[in-house]
N, C-alpha and C. Protein backbone atom coordinates (compact mmCIF):
# COMPACT_ATOMS: atom_id res chain seq x y z
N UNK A 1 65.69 115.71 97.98
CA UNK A 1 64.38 115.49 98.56
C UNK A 1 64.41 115.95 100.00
N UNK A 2 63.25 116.21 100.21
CA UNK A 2 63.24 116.66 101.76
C UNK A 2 62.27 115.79 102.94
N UNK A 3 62.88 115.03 103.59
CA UNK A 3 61.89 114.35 104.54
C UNK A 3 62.09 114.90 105.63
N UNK A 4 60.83 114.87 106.55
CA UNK A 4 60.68 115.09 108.08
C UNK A 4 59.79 113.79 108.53
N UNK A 5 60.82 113.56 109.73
CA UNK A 5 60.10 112.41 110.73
C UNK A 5 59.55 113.84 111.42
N UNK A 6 58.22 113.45 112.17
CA UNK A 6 57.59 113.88 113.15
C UNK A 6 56.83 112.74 113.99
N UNK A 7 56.96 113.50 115.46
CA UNK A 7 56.55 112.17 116.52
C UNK A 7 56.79 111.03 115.91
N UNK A 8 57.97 110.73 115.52
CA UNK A 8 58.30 109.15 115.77
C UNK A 8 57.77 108.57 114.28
N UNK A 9 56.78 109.33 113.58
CA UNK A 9 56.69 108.79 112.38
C UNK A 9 57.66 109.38 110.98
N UNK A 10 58.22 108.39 110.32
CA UNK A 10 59.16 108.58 109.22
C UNK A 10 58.88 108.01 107.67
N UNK A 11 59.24 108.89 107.01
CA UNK A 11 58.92 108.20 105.65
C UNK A 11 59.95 107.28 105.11
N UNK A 12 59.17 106.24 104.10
CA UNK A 12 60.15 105.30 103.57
C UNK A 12 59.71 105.58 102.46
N UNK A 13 60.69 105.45 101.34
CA UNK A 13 61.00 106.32 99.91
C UNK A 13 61.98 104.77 99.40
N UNK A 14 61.37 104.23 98.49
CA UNK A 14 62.34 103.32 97.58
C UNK A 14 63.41 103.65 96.69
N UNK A 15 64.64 103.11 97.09
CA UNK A 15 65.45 104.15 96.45
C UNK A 15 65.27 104.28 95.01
N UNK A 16 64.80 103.66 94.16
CA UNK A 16 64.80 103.82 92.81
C UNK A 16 63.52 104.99 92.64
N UNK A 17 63.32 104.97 93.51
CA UNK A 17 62.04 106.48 93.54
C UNK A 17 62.69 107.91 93.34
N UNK A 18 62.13 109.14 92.33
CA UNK A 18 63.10 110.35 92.58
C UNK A 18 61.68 110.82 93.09
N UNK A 19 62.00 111.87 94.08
CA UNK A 19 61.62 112.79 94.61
C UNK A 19 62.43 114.18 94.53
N UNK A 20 61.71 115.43 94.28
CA UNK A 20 62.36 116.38 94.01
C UNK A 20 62.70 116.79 95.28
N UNK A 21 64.26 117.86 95.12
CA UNK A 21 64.47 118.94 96.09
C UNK A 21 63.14 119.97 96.47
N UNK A 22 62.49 120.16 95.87
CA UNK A 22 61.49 120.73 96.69
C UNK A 22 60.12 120.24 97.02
N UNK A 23 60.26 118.81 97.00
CA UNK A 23 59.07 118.17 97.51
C UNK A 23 59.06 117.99 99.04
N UNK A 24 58.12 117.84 99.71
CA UNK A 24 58.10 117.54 101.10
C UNK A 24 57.71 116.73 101.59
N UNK A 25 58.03 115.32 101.82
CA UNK A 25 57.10 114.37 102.54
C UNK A 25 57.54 113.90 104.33
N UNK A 26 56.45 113.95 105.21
CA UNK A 26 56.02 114.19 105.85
C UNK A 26 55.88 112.99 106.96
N UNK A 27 56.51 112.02 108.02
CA UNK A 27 55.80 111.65 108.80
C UNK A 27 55.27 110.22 107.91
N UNK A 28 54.32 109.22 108.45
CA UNK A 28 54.63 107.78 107.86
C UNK A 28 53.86 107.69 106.51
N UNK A 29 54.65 107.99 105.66
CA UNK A 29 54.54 108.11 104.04
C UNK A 29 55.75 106.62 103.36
N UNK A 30 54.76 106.14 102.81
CA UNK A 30 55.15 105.23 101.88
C UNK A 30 55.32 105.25 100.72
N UNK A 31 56.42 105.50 99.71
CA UNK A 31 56.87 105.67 98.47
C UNK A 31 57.02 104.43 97.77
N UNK A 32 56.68 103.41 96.35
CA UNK A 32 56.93 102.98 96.41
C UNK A 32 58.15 102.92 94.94
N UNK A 33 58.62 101.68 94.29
CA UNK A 33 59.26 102.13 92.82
C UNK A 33 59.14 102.54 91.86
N UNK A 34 59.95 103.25 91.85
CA UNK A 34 60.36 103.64 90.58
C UNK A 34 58.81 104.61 90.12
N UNK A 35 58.81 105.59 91.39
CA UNK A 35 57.75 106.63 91.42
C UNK A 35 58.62 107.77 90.94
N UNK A 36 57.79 109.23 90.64
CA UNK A 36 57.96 110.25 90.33
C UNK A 36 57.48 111.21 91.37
N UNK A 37 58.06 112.35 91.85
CA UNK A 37 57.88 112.99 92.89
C UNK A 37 57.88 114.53 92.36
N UNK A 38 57.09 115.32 92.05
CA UNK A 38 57.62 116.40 91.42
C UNK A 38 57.87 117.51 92.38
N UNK A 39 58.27 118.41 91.56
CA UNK A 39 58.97 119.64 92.63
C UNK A 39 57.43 120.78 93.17
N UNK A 40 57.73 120.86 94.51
CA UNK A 40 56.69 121.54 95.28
C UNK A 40 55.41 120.61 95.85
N UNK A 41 55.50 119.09 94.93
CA UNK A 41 54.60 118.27 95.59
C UNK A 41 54.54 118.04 97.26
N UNK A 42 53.69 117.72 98.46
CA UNK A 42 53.58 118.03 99.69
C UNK A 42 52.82 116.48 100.03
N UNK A 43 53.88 115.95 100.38
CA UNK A 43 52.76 114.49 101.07
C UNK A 43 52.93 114.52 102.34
N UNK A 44 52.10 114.39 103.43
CA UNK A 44 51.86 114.36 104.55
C UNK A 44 51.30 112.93 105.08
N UNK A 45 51.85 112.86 106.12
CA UNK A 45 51.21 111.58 106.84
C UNK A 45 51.44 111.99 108.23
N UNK A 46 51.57 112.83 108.73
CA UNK A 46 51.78 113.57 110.14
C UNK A 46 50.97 112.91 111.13
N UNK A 47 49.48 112.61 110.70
CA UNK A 47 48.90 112.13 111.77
C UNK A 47 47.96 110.87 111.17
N UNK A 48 48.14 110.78 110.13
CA UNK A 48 47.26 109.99 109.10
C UNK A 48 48.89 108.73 108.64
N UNK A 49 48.26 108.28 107.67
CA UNK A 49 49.11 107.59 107.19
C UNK A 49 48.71 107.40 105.23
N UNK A 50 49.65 107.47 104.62
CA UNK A 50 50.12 107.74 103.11
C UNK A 50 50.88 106.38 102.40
N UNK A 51 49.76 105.74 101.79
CA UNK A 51 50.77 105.03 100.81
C UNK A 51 50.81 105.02 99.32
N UNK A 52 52.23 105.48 98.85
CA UNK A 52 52.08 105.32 97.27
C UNK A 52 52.58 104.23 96.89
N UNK A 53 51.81 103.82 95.49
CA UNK A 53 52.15 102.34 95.36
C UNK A 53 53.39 102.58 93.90
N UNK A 54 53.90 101.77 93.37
CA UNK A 54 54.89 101.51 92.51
C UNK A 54 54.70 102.11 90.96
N UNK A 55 55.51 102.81 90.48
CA UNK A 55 55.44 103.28 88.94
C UNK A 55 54.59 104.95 88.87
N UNK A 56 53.73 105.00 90.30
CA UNK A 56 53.12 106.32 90.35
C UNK A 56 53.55 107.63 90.22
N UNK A 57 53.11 108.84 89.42
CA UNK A 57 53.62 110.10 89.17
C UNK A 57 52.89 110.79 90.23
N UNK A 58 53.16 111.67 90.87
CA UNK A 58 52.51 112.82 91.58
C UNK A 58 53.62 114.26 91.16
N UNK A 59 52.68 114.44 90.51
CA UNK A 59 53.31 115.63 89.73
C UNK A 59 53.72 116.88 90.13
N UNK A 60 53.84 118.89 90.04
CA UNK A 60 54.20 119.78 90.85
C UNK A 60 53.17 119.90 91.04
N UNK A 61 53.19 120.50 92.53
CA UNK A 61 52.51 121.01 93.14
C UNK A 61 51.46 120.63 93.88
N UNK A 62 51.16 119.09 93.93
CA UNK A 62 50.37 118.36 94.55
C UNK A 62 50.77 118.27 95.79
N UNK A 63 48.96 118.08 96.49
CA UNK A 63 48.98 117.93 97.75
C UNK A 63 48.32 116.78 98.44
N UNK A 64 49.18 115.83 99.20
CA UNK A 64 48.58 114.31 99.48
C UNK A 64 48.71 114.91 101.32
N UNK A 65 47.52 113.95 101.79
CA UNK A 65 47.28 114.28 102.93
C UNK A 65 46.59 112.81 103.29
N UNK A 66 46.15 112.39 104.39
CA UNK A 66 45.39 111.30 105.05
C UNK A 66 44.82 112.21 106.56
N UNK A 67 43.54 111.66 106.73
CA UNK A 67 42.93 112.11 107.71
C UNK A 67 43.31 111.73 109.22
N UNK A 68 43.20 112.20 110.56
CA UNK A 68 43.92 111.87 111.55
C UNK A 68 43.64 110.02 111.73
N UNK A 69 44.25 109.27 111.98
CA UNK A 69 44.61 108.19 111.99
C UNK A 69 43.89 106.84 111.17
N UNK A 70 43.66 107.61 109.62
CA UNK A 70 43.46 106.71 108.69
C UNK A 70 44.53 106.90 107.01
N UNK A 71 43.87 106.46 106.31
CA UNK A 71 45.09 105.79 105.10
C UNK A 71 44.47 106.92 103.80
N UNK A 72 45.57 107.13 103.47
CA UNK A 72 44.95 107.78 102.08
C UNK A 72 46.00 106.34 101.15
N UNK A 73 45.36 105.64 100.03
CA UNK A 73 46.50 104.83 99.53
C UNK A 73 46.20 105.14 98.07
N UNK A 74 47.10 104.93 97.58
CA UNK A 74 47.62 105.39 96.07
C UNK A 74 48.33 104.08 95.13
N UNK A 75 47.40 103.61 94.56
CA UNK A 75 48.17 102.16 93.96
C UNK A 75 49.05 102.44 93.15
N UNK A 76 49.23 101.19 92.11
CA UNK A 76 50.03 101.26 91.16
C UNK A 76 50.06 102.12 89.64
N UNK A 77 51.07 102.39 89.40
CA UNK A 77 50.80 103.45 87.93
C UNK A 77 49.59 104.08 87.86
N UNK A 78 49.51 105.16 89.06
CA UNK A 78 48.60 106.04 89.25
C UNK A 78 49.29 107.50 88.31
N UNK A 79 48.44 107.86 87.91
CA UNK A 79 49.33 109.38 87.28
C UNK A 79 48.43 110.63 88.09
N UNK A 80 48.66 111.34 88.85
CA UNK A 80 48.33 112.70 89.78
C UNK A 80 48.81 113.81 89.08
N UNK A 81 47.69 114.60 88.45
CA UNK A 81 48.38 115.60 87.35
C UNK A 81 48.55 117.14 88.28
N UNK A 82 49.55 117.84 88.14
CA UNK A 82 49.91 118.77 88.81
C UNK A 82 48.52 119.99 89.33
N UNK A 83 49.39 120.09 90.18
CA UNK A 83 48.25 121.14 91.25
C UNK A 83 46.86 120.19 92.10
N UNK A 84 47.15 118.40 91.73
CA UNK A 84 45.98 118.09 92.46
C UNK A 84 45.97 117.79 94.16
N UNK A 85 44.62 117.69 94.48
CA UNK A 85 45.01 117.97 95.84
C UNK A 85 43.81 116.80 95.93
N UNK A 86 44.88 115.41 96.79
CA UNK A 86 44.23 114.20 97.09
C UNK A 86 44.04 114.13 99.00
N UNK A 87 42.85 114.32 99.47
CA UNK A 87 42.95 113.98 101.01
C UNK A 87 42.01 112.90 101.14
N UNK A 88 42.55 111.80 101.63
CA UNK A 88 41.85 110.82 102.52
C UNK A 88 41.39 109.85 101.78
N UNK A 89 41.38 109.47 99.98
CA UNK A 89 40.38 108.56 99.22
C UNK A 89 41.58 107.09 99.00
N UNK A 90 41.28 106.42 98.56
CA UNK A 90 41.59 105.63 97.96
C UNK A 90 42.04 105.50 96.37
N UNK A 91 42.81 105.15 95.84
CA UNK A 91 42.97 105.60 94.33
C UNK A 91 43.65 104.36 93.45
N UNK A 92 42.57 103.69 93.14
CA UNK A 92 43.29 102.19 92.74
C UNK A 92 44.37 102.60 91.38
N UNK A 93 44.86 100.96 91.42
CA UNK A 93 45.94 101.10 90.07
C UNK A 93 45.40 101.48 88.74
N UNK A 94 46.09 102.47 88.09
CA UNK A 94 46.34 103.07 86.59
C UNK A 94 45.32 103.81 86.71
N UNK A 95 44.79 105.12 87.78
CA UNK A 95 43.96 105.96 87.96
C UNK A 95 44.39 106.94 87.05
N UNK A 96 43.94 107.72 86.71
CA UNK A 96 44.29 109.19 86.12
C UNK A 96 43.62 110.41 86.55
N UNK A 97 44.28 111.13 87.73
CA UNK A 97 43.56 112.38 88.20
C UNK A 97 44.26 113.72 87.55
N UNK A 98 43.22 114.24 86.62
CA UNK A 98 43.56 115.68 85.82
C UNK A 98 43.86 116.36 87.12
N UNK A 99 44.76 117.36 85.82
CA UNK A 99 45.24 118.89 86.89
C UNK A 99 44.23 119.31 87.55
N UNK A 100 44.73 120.00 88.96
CA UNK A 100 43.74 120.51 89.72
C UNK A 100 42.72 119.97 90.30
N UNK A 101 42.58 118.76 89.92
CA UNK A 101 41.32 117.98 90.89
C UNK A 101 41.78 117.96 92.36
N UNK A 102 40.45 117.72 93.02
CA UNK A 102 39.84 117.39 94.25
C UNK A 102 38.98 116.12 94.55
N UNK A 103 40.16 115.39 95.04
CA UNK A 103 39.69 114.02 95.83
C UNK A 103 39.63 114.28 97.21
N UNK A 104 38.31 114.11 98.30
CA UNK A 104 38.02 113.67 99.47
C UNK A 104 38.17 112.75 100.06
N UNK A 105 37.91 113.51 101.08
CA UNK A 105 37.87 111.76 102.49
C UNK A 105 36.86 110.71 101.91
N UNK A 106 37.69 109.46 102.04
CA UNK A 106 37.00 108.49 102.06
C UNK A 106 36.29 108.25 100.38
N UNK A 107 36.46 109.12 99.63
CA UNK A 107 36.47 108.78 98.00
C UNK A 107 36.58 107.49 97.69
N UNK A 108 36.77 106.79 96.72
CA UNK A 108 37.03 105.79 96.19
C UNK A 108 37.35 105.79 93.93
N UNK A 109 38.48 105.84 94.02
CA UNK A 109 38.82 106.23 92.30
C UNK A 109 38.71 105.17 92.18
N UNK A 110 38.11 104.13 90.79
CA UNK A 110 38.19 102.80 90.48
C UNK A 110 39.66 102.86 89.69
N UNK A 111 39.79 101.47 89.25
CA UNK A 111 41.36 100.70 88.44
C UNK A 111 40.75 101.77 87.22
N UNK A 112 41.80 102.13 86.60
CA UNK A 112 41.57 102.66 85.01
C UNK A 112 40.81 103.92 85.05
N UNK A 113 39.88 104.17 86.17
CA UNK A 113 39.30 105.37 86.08
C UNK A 113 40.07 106.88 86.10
N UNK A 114 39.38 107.85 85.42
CA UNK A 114 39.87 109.00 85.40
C UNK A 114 39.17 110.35 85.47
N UNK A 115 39.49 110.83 86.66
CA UNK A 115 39.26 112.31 87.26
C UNK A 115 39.37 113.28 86.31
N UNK A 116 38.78 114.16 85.64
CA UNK A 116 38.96 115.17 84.64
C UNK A 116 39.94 116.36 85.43
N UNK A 117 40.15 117.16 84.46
CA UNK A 117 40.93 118.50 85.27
C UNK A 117 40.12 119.02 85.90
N UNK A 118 40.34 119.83 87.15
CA UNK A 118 39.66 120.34 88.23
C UNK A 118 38.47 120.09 88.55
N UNK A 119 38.00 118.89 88.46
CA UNK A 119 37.03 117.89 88.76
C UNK A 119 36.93 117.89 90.53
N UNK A 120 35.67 117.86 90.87
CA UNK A 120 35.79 117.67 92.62
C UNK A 120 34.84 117.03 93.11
N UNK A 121 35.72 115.45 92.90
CA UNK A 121 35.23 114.24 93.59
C UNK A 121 34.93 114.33 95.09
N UNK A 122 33.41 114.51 95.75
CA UNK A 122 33.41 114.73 97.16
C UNK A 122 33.09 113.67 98.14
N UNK A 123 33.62 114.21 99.37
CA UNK A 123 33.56 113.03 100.36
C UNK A 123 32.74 111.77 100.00
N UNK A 124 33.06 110.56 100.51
CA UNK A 124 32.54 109.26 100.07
C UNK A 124 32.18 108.90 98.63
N UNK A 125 32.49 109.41 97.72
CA UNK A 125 32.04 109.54 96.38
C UNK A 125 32.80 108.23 95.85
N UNK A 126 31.99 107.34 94.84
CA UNK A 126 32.95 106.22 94.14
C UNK A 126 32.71 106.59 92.85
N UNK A 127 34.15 106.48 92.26
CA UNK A 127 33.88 106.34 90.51
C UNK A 127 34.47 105.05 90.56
N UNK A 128 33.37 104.23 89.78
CA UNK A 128 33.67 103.04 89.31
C UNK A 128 34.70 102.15 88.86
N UNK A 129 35.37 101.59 88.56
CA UNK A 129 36.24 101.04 87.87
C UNK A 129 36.12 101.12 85.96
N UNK A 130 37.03 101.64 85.54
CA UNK A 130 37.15 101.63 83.84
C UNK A 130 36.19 103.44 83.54
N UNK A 131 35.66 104.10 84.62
CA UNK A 131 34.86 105.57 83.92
C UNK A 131 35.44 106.61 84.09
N UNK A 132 35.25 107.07 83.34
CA UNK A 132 35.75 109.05 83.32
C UNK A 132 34.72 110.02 83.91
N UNK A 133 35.02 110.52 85.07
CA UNK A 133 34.08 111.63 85.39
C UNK A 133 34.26 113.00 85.63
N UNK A 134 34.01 113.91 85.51
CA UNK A 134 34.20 115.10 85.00
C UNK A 134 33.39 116.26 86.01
N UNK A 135 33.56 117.32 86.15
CA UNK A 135 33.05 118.52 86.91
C UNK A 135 32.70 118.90 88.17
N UNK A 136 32.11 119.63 88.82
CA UNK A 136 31.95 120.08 90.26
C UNK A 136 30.72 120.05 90.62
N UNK A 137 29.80 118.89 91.13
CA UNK A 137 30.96 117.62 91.63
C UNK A 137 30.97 116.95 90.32
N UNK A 138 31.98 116.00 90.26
CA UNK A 138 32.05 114.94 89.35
C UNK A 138 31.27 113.72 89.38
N UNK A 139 31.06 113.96 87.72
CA UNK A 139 29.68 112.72 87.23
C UNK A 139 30.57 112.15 86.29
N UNK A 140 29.68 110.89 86.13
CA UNK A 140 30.95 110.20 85.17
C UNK A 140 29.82 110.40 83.84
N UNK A 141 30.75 110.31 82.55
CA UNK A 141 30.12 110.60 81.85
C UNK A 141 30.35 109.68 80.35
N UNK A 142 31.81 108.87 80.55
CA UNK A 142 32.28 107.93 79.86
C UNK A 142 32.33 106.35 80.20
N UNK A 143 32.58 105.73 79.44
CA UNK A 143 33.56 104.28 79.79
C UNK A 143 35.06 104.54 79.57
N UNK A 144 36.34 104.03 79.88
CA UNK A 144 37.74 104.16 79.69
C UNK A 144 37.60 103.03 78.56
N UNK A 145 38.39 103.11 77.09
CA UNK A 145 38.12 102.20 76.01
C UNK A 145 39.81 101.67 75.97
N UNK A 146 39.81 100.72 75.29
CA UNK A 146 41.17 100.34 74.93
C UNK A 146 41.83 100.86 74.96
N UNK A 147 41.53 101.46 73.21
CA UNK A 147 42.25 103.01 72.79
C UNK A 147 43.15 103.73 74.16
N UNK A 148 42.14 104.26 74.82
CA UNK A 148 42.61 105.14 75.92
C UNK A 148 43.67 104.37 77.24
N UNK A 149 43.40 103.46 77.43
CA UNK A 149 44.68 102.34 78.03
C UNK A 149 45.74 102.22 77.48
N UNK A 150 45.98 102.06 76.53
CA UNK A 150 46.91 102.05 75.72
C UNK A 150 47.54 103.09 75.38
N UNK A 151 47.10 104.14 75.32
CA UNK A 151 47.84 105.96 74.91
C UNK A 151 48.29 106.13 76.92
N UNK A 152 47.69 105.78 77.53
CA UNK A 152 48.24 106.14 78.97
C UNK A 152 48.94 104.96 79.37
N UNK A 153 49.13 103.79 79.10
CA UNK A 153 50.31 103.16 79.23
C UNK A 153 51.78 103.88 78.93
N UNK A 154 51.58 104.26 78.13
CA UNK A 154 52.96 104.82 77.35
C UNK A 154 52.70 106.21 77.79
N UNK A 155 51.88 107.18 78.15
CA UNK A 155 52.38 108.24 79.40
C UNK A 155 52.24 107.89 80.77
N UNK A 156 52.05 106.96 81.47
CA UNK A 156 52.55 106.49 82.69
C UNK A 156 54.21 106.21 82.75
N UNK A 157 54.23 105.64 81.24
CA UNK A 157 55.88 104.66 81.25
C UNK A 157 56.92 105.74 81.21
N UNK A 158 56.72 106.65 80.76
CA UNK A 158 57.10 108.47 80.22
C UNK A 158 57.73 108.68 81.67
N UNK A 159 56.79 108.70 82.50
CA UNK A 159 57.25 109.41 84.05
C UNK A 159 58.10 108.11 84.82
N UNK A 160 57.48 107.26 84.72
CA UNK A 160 58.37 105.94 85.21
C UNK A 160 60.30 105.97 84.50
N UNK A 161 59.84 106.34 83.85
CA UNK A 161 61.46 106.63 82.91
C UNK A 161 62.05 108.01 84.13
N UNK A 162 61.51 108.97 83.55
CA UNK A 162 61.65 110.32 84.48
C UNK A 162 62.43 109.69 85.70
N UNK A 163 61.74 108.98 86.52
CA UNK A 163 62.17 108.75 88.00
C UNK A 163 63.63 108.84 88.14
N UNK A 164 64.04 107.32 86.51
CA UNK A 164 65.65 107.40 86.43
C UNK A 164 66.10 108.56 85.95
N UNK A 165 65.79 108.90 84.91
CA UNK A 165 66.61 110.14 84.18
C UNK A 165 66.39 111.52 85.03
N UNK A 166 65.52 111.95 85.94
CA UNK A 166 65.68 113.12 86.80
C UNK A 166 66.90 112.63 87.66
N UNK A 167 67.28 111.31 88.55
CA UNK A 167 68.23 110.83 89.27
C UNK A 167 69.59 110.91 88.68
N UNK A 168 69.62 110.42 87.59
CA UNK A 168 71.14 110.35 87.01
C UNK A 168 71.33 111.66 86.16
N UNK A 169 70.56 112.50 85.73
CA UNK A 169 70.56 113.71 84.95
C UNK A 169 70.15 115.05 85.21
N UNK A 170 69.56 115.14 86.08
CA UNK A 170 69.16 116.75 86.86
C UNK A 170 70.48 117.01 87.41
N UNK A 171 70.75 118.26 87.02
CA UNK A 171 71.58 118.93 87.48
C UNK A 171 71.17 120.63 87.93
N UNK A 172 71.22 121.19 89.58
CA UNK A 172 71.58 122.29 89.67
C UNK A 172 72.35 123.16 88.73
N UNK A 173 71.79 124.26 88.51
CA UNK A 173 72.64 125.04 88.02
C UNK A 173 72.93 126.03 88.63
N UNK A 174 73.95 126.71 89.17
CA UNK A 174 74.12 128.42 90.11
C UNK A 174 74.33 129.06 89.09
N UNK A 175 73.50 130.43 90.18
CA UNK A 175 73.83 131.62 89.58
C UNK A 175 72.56 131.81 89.06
């Protein structure tokens, strides 16, 4: 993993957390357990401040950011599907943001709610708690049902596993 303190701010990373060799986090970033960090993901807290909460995936290529001296926070068993790019919202526990979405400043994702793929939730925007919303910008267009809690329990738990098995089992290879 790769951390940089800047001006005096440093990230804290739980050790049961993996973060990849080519992730970058940034300045006062909060990691919490038994998270997933994927490779090329970019969290910043340089001038803002970043917290991820416990069991959360942020997948490749994502980009977490917070605005100059406020919070972007990221609860629990959040899943961040690769290539998304979260600045400045809020993102309660067991969110689901599809690939490629766009979360804004000051957003608000409800518990259970879920961001479609390349969906672009804009500034101040709330999705509710338990809805699915979908497109540019994003409207919600569902309720989240049992059913669907239950199939993303068990791919949240998927990456929560990952955290250990990338730690004790990734191996470089040369050449």
């Amino acid at each position: 993993m790769t951390l940089y303190k800047f001006e005096g701010r440093r990230p804290n990373v739980d050790k049961t957390a993996y973060v990849s060799d080519s992730a970058e986090v940034v300045g006062d970033v909060t990691i919490g357990k038994d998270c997933f960090i994927g490779p090329g993901a970019k969290i910043k807290g340089d001038y803002g401040t970043v917290v991820v909460g416990d069991n959360t995936n942020i997948q490749e290529n994502c980009v977490v950011h917070a605005r100059p001296g406020e919070k972007t926070v990221i609860g629990d068993w959040v899943t961040i599907g690769h290539g998304a790019i979260i600045h400045g919202p809020e993102i309660k526990d067991y969110a689901v943001v599809g690939m490629g979405a766009i979360i804004s400043d000051f957003a608000v994702i409800g518990e259970w709610s879920v961001v479609g793929e390349g969906a672009l939730v804009a500034n101040e925007k709330d999705i509710p708690d338990e809805k699915v919303a979908v497109g540019v910008p994003a409207k919600i267009v569902k309720e989240v049902d049992e059913e669907y809690k239950k199939k993303w329990k068990d791919y949240k738990q998927i990456y929560k596993e990952l955290s250990t098995r990338y730690k004790e089992n990734l191996t470089k290879l040369e050449g």
